[in-house]
PDB file of N, CA and C in Angstrom:
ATOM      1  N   UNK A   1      77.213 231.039 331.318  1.00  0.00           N
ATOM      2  CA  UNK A   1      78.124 230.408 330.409  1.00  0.00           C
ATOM      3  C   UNK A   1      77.987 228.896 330.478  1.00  0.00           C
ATOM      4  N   UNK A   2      77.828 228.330 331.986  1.00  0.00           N
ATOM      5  CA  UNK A   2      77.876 226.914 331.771  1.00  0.00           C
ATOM      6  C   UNK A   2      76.437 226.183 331.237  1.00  0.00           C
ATOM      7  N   UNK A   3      75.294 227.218 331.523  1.00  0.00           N
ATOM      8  CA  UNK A   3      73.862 226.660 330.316  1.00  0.00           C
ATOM      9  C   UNK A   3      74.416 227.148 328.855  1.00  0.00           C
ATOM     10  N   UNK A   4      75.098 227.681 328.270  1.00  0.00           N
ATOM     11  CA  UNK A   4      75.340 227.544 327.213  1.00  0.00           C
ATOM     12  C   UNK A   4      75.756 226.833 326.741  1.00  0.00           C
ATOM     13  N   UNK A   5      77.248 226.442 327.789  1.00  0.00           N
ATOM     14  CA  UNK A   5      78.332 225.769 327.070  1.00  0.00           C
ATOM     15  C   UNK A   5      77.036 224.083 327.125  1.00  0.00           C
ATOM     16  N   UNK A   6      76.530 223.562 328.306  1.00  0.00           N
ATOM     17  CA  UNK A   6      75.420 222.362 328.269  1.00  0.00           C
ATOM     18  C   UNK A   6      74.655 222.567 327.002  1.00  0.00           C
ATOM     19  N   UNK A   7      74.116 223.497 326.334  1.00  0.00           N
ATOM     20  CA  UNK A   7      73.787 223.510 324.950  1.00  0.00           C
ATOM     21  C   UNK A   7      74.071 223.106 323.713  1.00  0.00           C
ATOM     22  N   UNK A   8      75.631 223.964 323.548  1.00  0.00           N
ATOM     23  CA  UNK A   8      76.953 223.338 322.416  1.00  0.00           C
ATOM     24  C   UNK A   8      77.149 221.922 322.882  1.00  0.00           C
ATOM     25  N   UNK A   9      77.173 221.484 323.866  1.00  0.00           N
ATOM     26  CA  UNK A   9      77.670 219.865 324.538  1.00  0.00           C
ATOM     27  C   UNK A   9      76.798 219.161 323.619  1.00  0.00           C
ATOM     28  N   UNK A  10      75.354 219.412 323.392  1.00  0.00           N
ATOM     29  CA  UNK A  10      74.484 218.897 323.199  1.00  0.00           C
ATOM     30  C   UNK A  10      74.269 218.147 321.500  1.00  0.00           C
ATOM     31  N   UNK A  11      75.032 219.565 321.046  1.00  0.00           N
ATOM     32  CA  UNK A  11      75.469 219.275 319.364  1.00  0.00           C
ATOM     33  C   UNK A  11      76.951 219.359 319.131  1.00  0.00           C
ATOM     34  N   UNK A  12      77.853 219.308 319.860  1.00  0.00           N
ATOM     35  CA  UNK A  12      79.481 219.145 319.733  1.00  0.00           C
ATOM     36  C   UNK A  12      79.910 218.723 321.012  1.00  0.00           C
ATOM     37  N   UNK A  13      80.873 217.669 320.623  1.00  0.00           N
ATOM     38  CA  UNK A  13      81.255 216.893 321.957  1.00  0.00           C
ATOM     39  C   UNK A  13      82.279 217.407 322.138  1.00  0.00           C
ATOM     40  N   UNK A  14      83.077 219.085 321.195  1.00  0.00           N
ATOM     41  CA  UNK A  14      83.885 219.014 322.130  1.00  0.00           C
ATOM     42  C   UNK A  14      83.744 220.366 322.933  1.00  0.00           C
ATOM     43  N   UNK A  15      82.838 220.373 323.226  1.00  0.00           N
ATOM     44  CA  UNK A  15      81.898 221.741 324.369  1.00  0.00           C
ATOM     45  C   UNK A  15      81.681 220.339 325.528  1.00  0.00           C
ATOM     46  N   UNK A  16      81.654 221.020 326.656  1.00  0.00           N
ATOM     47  CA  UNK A  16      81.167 220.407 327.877  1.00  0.00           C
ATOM     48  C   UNK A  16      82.049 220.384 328.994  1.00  0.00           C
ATOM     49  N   UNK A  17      83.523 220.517 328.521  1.00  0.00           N
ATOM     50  CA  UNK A  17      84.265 220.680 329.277  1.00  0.00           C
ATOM     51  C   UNK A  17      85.343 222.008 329.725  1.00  0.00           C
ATOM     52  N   UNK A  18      84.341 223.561 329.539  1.00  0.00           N
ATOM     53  CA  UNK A  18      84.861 224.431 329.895  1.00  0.00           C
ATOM     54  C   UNK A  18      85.786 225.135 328.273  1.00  0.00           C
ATOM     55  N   UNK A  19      85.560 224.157 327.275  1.00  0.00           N
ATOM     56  CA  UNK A  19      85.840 224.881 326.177  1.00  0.00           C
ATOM     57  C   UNK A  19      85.145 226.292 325.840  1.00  0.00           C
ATOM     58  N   UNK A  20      84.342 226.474 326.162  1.00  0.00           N
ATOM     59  CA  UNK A  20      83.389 228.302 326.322  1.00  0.00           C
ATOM     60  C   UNK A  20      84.518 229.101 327.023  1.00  0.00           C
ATOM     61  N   UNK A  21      84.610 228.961 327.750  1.00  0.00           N
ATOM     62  CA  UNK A  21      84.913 229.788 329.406  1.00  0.00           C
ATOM     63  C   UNK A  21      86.058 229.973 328.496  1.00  0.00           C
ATOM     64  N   UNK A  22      87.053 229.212 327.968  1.00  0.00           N
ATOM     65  CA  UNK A  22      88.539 229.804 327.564  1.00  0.00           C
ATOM     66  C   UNK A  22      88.395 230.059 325.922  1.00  0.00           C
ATOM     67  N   UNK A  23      87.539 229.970 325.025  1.00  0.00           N
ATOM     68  CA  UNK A  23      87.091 230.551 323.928  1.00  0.00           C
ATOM     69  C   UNK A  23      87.008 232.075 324.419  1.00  0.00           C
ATOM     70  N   UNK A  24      85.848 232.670 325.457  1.00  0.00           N
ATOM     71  CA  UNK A  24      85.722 233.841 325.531  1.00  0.00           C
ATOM     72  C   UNK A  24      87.153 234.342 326.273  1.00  0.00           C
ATOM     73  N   UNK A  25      87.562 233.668 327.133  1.00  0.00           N
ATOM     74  CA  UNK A  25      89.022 234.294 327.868  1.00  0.00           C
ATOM     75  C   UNK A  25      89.992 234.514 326.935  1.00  0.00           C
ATOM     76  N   UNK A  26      90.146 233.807 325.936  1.00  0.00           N
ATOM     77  CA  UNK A  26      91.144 234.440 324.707  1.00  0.00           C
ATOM     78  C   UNK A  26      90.598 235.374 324.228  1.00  0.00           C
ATOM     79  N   UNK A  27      89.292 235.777 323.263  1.00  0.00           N
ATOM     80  CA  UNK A  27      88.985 236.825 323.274  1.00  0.00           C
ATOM     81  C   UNK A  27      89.379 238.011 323.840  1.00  0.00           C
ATOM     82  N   UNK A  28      88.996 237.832 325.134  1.00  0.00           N
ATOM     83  CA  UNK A  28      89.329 239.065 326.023  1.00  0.00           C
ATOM     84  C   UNK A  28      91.265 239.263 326.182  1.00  0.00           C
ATOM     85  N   UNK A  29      91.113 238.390 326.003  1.00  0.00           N
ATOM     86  CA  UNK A  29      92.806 238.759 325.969  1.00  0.00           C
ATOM     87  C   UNK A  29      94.003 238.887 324.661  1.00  0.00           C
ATOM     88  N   UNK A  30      93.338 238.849 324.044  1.00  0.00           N
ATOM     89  CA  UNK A  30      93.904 238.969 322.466  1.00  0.00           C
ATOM     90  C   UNK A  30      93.098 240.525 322.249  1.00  0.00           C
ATOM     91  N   UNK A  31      91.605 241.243 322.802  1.00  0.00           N
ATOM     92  CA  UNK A  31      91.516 242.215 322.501  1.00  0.00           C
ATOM     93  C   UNK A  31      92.150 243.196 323.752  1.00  0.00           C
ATOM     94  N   UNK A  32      92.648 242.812 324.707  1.00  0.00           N
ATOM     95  CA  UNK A  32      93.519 243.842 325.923  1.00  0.00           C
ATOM     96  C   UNK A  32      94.273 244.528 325.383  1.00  0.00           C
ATOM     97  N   UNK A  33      95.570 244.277 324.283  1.00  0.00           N
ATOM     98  CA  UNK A  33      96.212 244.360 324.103  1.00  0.00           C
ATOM     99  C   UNK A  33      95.981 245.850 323.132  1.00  0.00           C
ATOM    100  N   UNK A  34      94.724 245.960 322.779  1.00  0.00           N
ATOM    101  CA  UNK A  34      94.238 247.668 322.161  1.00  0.00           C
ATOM    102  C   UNK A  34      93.811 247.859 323.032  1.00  0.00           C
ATOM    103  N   UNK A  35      93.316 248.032 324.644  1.00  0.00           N
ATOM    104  CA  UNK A  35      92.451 248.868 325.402  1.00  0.00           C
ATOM    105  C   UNK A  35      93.384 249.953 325.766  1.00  0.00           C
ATOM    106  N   UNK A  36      92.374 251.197 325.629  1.00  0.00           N
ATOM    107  CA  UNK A  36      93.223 252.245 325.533  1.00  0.00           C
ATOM    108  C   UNK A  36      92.016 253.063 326.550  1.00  0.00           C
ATOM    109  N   UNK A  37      92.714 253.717 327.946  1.00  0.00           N
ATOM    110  CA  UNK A  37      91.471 254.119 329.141  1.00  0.00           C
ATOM    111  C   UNK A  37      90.882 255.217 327.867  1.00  0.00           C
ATOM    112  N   UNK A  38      89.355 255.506 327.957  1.00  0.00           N
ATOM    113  CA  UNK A  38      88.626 256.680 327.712  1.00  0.00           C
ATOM    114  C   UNK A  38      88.812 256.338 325.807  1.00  0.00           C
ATOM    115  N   UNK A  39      89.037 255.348 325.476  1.00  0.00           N
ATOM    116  CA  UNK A  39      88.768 255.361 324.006  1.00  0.00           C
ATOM    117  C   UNK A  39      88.545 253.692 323.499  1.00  0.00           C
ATOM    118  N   UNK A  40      89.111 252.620 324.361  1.00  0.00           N
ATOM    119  CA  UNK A  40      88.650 251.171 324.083  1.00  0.00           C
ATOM    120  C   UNK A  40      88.653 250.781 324.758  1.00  0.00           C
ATOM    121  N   UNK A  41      87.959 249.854 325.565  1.00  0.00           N
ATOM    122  CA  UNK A  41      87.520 249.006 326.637  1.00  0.00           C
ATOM    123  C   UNK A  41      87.159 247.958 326.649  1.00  0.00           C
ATOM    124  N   UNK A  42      87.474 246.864 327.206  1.00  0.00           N
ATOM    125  CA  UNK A  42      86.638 245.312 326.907  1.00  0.00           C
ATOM    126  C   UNK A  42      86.215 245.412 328.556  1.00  0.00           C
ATOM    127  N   UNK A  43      85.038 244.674 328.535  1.00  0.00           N
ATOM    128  CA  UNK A  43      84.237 244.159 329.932  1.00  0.00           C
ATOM    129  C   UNK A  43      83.711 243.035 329.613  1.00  0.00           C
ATOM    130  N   UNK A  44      83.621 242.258 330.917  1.00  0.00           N
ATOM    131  CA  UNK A  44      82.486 241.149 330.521  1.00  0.00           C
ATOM    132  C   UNK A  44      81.270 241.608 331.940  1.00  0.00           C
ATOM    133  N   UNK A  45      80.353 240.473 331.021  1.00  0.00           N
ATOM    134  CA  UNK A  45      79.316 240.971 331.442  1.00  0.00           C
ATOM    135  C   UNK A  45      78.503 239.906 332.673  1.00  0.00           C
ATOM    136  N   UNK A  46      77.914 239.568 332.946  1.00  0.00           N
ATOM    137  CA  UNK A  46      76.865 238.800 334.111  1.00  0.00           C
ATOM    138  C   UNK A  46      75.972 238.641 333.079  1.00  0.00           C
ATOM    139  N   UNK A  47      75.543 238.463 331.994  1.00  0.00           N
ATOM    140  CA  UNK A  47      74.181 238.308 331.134  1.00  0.00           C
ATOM    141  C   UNK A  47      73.785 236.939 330.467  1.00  0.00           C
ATOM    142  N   UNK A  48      73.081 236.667 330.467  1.00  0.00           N
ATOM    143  CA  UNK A  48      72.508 234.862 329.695  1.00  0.00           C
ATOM    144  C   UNK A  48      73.393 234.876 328.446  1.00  0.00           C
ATOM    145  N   UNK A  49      73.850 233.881 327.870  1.00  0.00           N
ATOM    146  CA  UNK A  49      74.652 233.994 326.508  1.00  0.00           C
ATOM    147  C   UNK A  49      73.841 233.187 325.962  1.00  0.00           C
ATOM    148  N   UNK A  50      72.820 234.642 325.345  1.00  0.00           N
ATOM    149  CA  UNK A  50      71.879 233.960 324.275  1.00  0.00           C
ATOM    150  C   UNK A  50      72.007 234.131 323.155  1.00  0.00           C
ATOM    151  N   UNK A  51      73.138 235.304 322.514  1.00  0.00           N
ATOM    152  CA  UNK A  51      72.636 235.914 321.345  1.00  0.00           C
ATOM    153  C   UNK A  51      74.321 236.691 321.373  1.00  0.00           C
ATOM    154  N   UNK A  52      74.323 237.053 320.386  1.00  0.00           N
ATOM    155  CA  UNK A  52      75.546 238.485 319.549  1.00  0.00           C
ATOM    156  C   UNK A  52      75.026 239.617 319.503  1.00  0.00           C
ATOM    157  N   UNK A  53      75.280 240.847 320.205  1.00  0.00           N
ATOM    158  CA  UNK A  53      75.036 242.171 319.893  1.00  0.00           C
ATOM    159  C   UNK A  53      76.137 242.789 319.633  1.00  0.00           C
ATOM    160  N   UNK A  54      76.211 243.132 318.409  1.00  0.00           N
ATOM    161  CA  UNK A  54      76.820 244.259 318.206  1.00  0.00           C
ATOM    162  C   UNK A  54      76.247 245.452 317.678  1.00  0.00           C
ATOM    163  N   UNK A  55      76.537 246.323 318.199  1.00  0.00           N
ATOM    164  CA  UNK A  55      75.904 247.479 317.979  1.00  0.00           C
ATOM    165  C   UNK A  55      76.969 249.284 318.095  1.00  0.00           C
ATOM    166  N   UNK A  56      76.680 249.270 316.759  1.00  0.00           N
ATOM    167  CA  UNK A  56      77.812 250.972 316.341  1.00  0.00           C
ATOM    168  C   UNK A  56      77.038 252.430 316.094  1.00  0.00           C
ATOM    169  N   UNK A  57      77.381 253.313 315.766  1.00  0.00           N
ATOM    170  CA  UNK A  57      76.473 254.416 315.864  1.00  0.00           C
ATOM    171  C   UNK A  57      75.544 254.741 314.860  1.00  0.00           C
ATOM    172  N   UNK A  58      75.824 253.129 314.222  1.00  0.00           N
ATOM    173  CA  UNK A  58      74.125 253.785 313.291  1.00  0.00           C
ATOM    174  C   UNK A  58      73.400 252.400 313.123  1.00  0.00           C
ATOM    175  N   UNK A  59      74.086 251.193 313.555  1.00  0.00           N
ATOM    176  CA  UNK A  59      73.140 250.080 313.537  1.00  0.00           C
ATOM    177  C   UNK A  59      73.807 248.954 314.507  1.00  0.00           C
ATOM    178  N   UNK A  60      72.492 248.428 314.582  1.00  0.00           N
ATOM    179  CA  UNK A  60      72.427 247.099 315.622  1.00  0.00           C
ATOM    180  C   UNK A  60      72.234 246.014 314.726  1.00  0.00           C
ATOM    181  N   UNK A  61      72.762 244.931 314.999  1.00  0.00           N
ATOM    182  CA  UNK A  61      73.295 243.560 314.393  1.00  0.00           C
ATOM    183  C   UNK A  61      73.172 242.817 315.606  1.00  0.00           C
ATOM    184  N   UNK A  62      72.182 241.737 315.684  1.00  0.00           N
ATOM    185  CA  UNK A  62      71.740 240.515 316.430  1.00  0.00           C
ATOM    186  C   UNK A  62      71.720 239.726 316.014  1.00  0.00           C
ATOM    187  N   UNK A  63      72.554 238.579 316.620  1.00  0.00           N
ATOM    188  CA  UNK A  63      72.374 237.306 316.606  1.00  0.00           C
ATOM    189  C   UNK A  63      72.063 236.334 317.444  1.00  0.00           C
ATOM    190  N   UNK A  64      70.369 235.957 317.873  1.00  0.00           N
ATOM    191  CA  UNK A  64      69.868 235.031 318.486  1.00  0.00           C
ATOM    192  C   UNK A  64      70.866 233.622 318.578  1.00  0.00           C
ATOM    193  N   UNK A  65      71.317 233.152 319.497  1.00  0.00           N
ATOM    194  CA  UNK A  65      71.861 231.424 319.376  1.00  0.00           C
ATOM    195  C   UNK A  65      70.820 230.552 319.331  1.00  0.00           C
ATOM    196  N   UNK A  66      70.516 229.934 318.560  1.00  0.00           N
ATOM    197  CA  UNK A  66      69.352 228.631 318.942  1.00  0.00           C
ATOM    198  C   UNK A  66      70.831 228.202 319.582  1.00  0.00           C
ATOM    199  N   UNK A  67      70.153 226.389 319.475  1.00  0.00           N
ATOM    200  CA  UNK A  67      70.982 225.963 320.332  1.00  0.00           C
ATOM    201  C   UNK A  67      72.029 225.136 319.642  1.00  0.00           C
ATOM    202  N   UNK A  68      72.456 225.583 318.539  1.00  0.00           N
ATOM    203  CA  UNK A  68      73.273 225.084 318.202  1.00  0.00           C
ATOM    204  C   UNK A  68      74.950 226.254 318.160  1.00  0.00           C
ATOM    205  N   UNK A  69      75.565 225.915 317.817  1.00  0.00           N
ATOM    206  CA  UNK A  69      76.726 226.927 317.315  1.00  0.00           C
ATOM    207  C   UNK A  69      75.800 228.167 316.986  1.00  0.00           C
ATOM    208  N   UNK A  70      76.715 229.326 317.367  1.00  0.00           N
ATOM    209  CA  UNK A  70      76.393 230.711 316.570  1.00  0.00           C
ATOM    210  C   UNK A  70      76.349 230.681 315.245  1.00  0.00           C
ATOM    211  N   UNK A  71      77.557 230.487 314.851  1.00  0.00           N
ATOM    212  CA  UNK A  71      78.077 230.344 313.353  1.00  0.00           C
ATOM    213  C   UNK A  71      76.161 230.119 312.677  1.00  0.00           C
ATOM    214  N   UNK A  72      75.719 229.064 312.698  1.00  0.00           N
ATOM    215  CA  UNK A  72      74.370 228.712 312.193  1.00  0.00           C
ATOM    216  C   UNK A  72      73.212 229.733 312.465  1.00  0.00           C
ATOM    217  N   UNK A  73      73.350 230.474 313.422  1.00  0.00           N
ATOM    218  CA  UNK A  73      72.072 231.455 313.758  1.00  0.00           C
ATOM    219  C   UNK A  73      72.158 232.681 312.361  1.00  0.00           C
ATOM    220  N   UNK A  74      70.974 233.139 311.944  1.00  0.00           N
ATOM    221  CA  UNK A  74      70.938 234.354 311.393  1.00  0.00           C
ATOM    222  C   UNK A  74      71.004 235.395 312.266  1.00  0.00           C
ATOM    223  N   UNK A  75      71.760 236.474 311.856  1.00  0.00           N
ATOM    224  CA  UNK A  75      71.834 238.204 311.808  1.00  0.00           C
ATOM    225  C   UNK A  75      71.116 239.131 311.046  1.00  0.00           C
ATOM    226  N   UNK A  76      70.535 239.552 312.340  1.00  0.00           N
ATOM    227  CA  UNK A  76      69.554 240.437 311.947  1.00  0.00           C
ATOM    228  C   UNK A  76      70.127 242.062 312.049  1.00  0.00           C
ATOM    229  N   UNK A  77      69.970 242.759 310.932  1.00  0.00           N
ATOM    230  CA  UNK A  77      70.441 244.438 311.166  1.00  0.00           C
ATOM    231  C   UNK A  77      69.512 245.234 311.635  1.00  0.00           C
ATOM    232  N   UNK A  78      69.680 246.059 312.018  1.00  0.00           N
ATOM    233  CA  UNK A  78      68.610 247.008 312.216  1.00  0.00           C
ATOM    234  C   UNK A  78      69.003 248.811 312.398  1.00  0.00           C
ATOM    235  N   UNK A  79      68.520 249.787 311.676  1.00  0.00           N
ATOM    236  CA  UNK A  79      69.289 251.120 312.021  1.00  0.00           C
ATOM    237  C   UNK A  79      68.435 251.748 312.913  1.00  0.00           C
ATOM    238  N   UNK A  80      68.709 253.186 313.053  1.00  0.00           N
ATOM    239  CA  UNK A  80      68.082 253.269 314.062  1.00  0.00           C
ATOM    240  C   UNK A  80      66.514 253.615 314.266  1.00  0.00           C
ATOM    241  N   UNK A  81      66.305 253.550 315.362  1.00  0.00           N
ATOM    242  CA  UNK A  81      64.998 253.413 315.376  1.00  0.00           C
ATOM    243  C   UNK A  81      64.355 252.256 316.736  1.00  0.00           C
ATOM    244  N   UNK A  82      62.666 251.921 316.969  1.00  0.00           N
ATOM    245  CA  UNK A  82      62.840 251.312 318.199  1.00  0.00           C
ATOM    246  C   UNK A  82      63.189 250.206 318.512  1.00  0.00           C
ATOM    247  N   UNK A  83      63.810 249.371 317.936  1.00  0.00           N
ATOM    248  CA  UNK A  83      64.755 248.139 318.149  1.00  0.00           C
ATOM    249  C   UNK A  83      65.777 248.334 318.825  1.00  0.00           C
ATOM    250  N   UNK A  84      66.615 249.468 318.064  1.00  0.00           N
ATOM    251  CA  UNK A  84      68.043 249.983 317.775  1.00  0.00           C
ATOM    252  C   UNK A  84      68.274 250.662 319.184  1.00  0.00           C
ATOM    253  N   UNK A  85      67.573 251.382 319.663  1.00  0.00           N
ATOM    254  CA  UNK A  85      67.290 252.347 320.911  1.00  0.00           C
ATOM    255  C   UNK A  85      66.786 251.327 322.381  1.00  0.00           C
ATOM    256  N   UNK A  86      66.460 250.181 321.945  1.00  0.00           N
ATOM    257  CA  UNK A  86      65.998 249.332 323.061  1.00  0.00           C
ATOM    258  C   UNK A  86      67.228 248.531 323.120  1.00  0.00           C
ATOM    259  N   UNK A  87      67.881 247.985 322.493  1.00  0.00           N
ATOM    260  CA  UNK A  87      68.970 246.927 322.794  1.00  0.00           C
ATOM    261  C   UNK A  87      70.162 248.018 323.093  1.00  0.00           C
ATOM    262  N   UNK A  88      70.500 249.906 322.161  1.00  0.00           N
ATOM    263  CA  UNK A  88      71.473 250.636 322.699  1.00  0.00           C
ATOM    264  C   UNK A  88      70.824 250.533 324.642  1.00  0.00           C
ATOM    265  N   UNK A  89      70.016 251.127 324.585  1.00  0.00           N
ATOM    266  CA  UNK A  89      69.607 251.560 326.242  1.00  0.00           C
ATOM    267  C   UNK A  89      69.738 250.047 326.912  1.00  0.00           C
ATOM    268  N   UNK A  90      69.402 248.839 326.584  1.00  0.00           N
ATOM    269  CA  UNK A  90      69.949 247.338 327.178  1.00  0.00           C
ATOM    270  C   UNK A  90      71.278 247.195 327.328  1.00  0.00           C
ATOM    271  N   UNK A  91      71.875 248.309 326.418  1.00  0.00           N
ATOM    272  CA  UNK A  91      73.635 247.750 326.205  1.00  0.00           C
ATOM    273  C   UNK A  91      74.494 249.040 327.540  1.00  0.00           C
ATOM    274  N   UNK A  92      73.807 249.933 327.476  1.00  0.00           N
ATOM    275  CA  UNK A  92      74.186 250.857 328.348  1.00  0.00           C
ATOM    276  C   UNK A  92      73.889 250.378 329.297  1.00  0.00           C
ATOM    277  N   UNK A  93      73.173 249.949 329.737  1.00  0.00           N
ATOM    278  CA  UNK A  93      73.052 249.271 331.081  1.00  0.00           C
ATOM    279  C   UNK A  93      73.975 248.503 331.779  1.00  0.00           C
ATOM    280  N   UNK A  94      74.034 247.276 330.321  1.00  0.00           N
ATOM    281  CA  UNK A  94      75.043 246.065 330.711  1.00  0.00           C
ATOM    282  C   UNK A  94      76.732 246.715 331.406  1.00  0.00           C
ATOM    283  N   UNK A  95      76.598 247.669 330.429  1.00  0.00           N
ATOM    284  CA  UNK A  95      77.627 248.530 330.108  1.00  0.00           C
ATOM    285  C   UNK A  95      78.041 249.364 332.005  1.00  0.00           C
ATOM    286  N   UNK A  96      77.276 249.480 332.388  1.00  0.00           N
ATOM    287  CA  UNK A  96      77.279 250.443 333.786  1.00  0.00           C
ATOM    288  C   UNK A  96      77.386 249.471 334.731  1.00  0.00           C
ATOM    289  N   UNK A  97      76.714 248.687 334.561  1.00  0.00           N
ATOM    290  CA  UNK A  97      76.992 247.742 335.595  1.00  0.00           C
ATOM    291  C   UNK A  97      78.254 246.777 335.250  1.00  0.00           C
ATOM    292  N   UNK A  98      79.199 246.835 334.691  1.00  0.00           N
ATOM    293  CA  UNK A  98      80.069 245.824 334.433  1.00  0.00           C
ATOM    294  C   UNK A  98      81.416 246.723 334.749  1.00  0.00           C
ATOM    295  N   UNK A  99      81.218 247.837 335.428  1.00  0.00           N
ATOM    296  CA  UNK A  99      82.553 248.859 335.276  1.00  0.00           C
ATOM    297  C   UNK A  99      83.949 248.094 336.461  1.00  0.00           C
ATOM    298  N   UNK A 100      82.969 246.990 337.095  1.00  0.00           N
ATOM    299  CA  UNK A 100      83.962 246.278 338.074  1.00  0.00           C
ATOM    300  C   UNK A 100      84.762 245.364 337.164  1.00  0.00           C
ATOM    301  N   UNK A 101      84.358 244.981 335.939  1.00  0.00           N
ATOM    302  CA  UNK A 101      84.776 243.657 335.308  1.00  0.00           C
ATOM    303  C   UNK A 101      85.456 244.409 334.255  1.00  0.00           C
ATOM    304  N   UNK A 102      86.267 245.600 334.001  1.00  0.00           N
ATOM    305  CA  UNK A 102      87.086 246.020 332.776  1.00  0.00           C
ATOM    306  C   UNK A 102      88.249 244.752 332.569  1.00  0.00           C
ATOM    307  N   UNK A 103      88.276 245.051 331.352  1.00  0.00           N
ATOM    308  CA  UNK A 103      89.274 243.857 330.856  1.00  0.00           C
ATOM    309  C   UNK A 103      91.042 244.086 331.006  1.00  0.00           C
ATOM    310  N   UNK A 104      91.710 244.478 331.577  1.00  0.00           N
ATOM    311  CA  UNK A 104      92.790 245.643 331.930  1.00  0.00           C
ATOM    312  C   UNK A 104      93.612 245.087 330.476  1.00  0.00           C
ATOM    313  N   UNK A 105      94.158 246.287 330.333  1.00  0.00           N
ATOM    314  CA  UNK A 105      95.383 246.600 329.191  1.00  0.00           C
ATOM    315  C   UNK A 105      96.437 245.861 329.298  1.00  0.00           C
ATOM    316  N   UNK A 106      97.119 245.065 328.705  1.00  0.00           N
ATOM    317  CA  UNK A 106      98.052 244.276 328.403  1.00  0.00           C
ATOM    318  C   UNK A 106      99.641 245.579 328.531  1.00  0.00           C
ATOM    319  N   UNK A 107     100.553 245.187 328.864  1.00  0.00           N
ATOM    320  CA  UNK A 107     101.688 246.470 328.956  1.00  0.00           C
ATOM    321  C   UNK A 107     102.738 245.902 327.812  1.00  0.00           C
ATOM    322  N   UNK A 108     102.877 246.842 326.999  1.00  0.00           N
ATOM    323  CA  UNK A 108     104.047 246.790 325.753  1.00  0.00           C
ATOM    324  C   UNK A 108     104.261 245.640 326.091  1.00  0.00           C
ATOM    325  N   UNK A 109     105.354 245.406 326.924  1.00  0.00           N
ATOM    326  CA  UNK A 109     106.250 244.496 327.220  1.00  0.00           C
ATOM    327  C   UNK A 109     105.431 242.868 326.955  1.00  0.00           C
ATOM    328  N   UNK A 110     104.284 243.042 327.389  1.00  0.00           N
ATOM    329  CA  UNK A 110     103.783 241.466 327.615  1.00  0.00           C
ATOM    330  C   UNK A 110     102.995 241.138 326.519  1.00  0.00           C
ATOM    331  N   UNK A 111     102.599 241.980 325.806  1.00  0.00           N
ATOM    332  CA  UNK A 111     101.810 241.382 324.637  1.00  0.00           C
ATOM    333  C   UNK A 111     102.380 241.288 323.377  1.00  0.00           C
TER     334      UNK A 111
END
């Protein structure tokens, strides 16, 4: 995160000071509030923040970061097939190894 966020610094001055780190921490905490055990889950991951994967049961959607903002990178689709099957089996991975880092559920009361 912090070679990324040194990236955005590079073309927005107002990256450099840990603005990443609490961009993604809201994320994760604005989506807690649906994790539901055995049907939604947020994790984070240990991985380079190079790119956007999203990926659903019939296509994969990538977005490389150059080094500027995401927003500016193109998205690429892809269905399935060997792209689609190399970044699912990359994502399962990420996915297994991150079972220490679940994002825990927010309780009625607090969200």
């Amino acid at each position: 995160m912090e070679q990324r966020e040194r990236e955005l610094a590079a073309h927005d001055k107002s990256f450099g000071n840990g603005l990443l780190r609490q961009q993604i921490a809201a994320v994760a905490a604005g989506l807690a509030k649906f994790v539901e055990a055995g049907r939604f889950e947020v994790r984070k991951f240990d991985l380079p923040h190079i790119g956007r994967i999203l990926l659903t049961d019939e296509y994969l959607f990538l977005t490389p970061y150059s080094e500027a903002h995401g927003r500016h990178s193109r998205v690429y689709q892809y269905g399935r097939g060997d792209t689609y099957e190399m970044f699912s089996r990359f994502f399962n991975m990420a996915w297994k190894d991150s079972e220490d880092r679940i994002v825990s559920p927010i309780a009625p009361d607090e969200g």
